[in-house]
N, C-alpha and C. Protein backbone atom coordinates (compact mmCIF):
# COMPACT_ATOMS: atom_id res chain seq x y z
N UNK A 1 57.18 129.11 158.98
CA UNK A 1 57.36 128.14 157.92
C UNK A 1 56.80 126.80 158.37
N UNK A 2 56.03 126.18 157.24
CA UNK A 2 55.36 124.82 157.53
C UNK A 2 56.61 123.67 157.65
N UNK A 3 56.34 122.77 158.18
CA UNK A 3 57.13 121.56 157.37
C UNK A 3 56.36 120.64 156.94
N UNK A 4 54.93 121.01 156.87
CA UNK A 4 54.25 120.00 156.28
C UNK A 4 53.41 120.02 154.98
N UNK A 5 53.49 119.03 154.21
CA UNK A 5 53.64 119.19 152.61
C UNK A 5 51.79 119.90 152.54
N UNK A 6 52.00 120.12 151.50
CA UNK A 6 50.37 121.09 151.79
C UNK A 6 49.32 119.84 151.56
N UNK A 7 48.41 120.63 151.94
CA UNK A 7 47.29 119.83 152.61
C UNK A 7 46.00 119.97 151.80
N UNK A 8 45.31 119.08 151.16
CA UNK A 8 44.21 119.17 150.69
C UNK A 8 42.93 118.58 151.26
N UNK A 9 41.97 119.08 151.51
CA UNK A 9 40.93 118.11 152.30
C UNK A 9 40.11 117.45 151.37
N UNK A 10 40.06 117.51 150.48
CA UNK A 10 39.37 116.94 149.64
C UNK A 10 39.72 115.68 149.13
N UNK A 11 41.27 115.39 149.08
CA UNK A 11 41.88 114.52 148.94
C UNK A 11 41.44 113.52 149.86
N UNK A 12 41.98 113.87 151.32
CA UNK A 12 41.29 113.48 152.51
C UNK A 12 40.43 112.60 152.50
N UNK A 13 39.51 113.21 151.89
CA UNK A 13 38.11 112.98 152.13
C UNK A 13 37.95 111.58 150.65
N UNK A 14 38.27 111.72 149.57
CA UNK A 14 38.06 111.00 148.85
C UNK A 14 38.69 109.49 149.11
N UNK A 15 39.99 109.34 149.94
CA UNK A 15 40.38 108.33 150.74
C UNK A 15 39.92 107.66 151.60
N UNK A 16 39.69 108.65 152.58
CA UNK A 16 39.38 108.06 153.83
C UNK A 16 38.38 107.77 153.71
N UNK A 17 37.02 108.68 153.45
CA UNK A 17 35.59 108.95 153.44
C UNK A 17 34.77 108.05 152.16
N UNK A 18 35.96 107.40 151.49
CA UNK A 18 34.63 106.86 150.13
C UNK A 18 33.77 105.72 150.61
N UNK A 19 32.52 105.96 150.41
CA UNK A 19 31.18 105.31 150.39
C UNK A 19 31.64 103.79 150.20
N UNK A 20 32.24 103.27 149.20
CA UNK A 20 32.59 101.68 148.39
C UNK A 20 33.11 101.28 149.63
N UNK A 21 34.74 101.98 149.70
CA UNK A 21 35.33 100.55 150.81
C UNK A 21 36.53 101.65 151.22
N UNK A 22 36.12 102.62 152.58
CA UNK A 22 36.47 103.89 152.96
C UNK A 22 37.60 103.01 154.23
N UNK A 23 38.41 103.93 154.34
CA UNK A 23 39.82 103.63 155.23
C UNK A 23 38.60 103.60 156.43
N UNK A 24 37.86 104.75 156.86
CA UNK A 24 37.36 105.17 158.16
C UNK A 24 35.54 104.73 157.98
N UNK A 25 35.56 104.11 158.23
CA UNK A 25 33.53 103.28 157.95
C UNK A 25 33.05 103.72 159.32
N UNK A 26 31.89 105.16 159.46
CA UNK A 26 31.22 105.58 160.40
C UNK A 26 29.81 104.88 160.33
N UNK A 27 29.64 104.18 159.91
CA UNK A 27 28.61 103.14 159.82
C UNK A 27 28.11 102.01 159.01
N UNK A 28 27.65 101.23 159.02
CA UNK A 28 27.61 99.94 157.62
C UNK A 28 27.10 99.97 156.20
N UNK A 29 26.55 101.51 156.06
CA UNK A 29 26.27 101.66 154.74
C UNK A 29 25.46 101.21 153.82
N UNK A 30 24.68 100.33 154.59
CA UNK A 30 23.91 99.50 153.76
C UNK A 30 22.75 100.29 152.94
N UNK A 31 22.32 101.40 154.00
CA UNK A 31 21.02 101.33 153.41
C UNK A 31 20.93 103.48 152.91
N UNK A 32 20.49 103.79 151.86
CA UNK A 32 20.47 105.40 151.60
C UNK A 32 20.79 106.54 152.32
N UNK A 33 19.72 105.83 153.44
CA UNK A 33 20.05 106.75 154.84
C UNK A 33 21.41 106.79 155.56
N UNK A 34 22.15 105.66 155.30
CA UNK A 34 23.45 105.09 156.09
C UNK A 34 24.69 106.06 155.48
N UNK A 35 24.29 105.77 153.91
CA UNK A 35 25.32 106.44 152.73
C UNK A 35 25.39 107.85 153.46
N UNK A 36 23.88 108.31 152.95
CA UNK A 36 23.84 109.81 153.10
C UNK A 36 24.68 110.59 154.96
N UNK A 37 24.42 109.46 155.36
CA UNK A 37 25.07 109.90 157.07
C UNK A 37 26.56 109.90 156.28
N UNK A 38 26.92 108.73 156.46
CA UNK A 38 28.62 108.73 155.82
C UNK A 38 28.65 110.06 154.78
N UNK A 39 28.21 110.23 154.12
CA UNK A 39 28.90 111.24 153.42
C UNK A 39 28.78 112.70 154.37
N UNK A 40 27.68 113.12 155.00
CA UNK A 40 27.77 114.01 155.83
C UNK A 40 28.54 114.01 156.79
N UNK A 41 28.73 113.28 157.77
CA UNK A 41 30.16 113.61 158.02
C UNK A 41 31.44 113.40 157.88
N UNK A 42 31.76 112.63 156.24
CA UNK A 42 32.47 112.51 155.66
C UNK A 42 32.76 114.50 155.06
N UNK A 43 32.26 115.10 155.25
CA UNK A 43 31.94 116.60 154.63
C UNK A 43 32.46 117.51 155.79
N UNK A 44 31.60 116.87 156.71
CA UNK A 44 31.72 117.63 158.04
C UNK A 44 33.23 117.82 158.72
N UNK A 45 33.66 116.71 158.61
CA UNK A 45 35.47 116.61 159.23
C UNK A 45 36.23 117.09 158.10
N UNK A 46 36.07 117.33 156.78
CA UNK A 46 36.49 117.36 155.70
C UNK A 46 36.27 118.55 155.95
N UNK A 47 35.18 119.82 156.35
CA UNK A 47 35.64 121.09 156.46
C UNK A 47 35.95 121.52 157.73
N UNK A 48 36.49 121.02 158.91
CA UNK A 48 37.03 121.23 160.14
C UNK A 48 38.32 120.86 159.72
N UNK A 49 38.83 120.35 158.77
CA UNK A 49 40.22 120.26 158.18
C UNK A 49 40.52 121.23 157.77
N UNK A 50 39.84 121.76 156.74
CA UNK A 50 39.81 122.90 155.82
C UNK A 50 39.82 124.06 156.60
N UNK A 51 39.10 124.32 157.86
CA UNK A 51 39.15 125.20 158.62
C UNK A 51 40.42 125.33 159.30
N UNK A 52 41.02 124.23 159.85
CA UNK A 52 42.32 124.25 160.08
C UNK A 52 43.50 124.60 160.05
N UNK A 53 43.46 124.24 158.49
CA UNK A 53 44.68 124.62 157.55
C UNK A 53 44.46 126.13 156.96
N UNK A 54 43.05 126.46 156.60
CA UNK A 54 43.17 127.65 156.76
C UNK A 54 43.70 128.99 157.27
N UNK A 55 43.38 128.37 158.60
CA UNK A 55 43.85 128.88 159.78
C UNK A 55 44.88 129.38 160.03
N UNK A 56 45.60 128.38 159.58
CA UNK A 56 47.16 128.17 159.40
C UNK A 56 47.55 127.29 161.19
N UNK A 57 46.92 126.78 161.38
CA UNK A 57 46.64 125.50 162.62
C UNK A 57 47.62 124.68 162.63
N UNK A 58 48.22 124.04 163.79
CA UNK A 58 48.93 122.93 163.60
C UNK A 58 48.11 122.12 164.36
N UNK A 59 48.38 120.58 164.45
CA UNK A 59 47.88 119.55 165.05
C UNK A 59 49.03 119.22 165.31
């Protein structure tokens, strides 16, 4: 049995990871190339989550 409320990565990801004004800024964004990085591994940790919980993983 979990005790932890279920988990969506997508959610995740729309929080932490948004492009505008993101909890977690992996780089300054300024320029297409910058975005497109941020969103890739905005994707990338977003399915190593997903893999996770899948899993049925704890952290």
């Amino acid at each position: 049995m979990s005790v932890h409320p279920p988990f969506d990565p997508g959610t995740v990801e729309a929080v932490v990871f948004t492009v505008e004004k993101p909890f977690l800024a992996l780089n300054t964004r300024q320029t297409d190339t910058e975005k497109s990085e941020h969103k890739g591994f905005a994707q990338l940790l977003t399915g190593c989550a997903a893999a996770m919980e899948w899993r049925g993983a704890t952290v």
